[in-house]
C-alpha atoms as a PDB file:
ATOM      1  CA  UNK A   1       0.000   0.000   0.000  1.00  0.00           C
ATOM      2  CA  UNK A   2       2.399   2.185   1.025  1.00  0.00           C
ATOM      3  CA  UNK A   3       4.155   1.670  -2.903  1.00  0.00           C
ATOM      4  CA  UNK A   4       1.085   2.668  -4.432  1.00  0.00           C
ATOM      5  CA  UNK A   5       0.855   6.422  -2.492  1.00  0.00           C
ATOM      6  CA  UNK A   6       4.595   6.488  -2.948  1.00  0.00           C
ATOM      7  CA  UNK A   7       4.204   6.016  -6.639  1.00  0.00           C
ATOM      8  CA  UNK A   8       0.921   7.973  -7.148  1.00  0.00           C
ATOM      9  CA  UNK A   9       2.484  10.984  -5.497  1.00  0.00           C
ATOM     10  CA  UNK A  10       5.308  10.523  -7.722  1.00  0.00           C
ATOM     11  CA  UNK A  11       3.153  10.570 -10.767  1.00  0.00           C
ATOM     12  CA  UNK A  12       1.189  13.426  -9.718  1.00  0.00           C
ATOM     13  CA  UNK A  13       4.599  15.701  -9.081  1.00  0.00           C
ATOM     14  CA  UNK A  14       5.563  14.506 -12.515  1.00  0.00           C
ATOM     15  CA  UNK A  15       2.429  15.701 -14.383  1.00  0.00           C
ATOM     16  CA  UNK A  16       2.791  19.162 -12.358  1.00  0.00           C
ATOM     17  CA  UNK A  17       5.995  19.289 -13.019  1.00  0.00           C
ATOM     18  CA  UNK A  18       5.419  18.556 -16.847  1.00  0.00           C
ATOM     19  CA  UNK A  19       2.684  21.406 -17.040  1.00  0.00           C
ATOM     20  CA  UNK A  20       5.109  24.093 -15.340  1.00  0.00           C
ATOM     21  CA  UNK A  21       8.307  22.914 -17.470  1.00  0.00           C
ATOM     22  CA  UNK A  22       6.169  22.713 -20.859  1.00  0.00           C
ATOM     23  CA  UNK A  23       4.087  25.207 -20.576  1.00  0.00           C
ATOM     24  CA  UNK A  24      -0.192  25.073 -20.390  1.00  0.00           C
ATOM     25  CA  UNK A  25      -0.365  25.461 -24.291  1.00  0.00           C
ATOM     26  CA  UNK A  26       1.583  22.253 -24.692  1.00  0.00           C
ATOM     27  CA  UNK A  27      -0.412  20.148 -23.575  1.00  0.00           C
ATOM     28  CA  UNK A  28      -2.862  18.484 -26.410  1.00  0.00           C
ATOM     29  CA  UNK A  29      -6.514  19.214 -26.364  1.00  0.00           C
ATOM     30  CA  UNK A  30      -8.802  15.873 -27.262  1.00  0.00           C
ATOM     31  CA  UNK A  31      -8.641  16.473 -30.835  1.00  0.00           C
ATOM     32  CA  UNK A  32      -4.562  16.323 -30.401  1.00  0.00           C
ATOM     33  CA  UNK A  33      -3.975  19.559 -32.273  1.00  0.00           C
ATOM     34  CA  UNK A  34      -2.592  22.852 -31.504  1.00  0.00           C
ATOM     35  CA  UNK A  35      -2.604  25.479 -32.916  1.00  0.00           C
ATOM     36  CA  UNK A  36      -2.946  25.908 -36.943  1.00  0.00           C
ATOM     37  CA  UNK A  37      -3.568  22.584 -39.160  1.00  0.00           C
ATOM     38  CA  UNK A  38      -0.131  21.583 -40.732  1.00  0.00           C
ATOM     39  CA  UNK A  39      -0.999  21.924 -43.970  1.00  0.00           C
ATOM     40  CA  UNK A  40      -1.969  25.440 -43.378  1.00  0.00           C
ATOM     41  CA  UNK A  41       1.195  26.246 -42.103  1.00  0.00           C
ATOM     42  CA  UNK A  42       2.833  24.807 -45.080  1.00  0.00           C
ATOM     43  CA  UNK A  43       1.032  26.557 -47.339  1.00  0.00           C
ATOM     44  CA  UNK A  44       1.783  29.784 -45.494  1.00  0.00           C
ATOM     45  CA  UNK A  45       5.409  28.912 -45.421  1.00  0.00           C
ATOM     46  CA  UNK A  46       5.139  28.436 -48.956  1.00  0.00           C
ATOM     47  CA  UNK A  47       3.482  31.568 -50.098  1.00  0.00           C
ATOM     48  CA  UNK A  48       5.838  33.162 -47.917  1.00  0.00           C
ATOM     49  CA  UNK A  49       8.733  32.134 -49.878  1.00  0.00           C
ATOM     50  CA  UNK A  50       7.426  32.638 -53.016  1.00  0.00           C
ATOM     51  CA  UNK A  51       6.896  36.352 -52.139  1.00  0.00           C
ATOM     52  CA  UNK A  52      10.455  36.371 -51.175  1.00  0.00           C
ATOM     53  CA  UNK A  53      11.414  35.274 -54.462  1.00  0.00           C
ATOM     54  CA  UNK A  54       9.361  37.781 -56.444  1.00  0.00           C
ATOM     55  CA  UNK A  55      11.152  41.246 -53.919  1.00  0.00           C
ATOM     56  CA  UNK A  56      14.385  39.462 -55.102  1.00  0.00           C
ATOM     57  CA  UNK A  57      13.439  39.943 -58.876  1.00  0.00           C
ATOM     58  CA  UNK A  58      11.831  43.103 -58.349  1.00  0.00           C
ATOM     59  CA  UNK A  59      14.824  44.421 -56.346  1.00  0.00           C
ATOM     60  CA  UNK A  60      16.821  44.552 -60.028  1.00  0.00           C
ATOM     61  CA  UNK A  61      14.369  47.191 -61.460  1.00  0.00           C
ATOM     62  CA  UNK A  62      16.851  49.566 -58.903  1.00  0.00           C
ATOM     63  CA  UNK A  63      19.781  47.608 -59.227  1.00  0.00           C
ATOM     64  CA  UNK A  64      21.731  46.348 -62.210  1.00  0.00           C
ATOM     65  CA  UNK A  65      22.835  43.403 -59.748  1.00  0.00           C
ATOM     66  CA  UNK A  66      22.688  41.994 -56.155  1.00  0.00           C
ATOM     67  CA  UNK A  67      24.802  40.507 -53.782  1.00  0.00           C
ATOM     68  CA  UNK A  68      23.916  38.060 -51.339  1.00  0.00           C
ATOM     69  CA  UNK A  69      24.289  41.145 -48.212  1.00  0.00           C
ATOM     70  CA  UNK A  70      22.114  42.639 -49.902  1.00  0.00           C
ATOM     71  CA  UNK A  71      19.091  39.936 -49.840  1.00  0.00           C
ATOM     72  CA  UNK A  72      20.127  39.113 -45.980  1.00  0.00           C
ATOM     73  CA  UNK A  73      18.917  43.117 -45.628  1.00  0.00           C
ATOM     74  CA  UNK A  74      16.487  43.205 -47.937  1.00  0.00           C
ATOM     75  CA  UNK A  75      14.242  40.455 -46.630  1.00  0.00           C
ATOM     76  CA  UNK A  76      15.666  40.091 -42.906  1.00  0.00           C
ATOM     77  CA  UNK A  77      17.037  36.503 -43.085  1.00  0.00           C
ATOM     78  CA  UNK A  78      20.459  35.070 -42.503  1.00  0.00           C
ATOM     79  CA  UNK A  79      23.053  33.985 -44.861  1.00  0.00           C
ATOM     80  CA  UNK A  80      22.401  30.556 -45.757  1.00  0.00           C
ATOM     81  CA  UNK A  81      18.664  31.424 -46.350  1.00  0.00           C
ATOM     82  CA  UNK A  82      20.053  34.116 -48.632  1.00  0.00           C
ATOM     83  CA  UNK A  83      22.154  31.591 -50.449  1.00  0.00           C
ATOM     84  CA  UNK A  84      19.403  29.511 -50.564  1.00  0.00           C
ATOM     85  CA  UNK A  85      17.018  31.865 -52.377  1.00  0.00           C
ATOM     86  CA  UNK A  86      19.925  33.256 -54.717  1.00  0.00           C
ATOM     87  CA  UNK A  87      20.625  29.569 -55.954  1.00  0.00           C
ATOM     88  CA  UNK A  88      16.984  28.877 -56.098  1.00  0.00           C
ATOM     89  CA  UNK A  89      16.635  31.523 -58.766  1.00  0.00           C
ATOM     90  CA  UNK A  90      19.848  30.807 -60.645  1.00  0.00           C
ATOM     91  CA  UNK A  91      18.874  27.169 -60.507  1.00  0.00           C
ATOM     92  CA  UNK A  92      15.190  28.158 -62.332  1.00  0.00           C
ATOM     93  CA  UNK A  93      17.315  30.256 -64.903  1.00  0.00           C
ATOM     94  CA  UNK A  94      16.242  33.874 -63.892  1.00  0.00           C
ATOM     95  CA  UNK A  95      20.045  34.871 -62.114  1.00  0.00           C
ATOM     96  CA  UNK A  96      23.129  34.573 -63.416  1.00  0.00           C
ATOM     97  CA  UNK A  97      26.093  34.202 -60.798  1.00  0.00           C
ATOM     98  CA  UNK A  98      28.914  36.552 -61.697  1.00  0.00           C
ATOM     99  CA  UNK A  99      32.646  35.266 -59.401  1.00  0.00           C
ATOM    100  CA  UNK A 100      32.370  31.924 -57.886  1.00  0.00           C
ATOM    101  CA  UNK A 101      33.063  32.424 -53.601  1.00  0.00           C
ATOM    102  CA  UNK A 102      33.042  34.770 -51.062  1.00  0.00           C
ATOM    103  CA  UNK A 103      32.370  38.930 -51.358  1.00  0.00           C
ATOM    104  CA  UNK A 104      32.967  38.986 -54.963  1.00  0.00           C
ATOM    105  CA  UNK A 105      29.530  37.027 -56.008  1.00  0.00           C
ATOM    106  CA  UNK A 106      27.048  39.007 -58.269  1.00  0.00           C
ATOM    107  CA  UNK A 107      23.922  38.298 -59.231  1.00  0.00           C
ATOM    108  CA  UNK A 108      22.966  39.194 -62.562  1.00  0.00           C
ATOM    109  CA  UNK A 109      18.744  39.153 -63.704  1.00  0.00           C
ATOM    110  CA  UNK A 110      18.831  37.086 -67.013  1.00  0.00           C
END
């Protein structure tokens, strides 16, 4: 008997501890969902990037060419993402990548 109380109290310090540590909003409702539907997020996430795509493109109406600072700035994301965007583009044919590493890399819009 005295097992059982020992290992109920137990349990019940584990599930208040589990609320404090994760948080209310962690916990699953009955449905087991929180939040937005994945697929909506994805879709978001997608749109997202598309749009980032298209400021790229329209950034060359001002500029004659664009460096991968300037697309960290321009859309508020880090380097790789940057990179990641710039080779997207060249890989879809609509940059052209003047220099090969480092500072020196150009964008030009085809």
């Amino acid at each position: 008997m005295r097992d059982f109380l020992m290992i109920s109290i137990g349990f019940l310090i584990g599930v208040i501890f589990a609320k404090f540590w994760f948080g209310k909003n962690q916990i699953l409702p009955q449905n087991g969902k929180v939040g937005r539907d994945e697929n909506e997020v994805n879709l978001m996430r997608a749109e997202e990037h598309r749009k980032n795509l298209d400021r790229i493109l329209a950034s060359f109406g001002a500029n004659d060419e664009i460096t991968n600072d300037m697309v960290e700035k321009m859309l508020g994301v880090s380097n790789t993402s940057a990179e990641r965007y710039l080779d997207e583009l060249e890989k879809q044919g609509k940059l052209r990548q003047i220099g090969r590493t480092g500072r020196s890399v150009t964008y030009l819009k085809k």
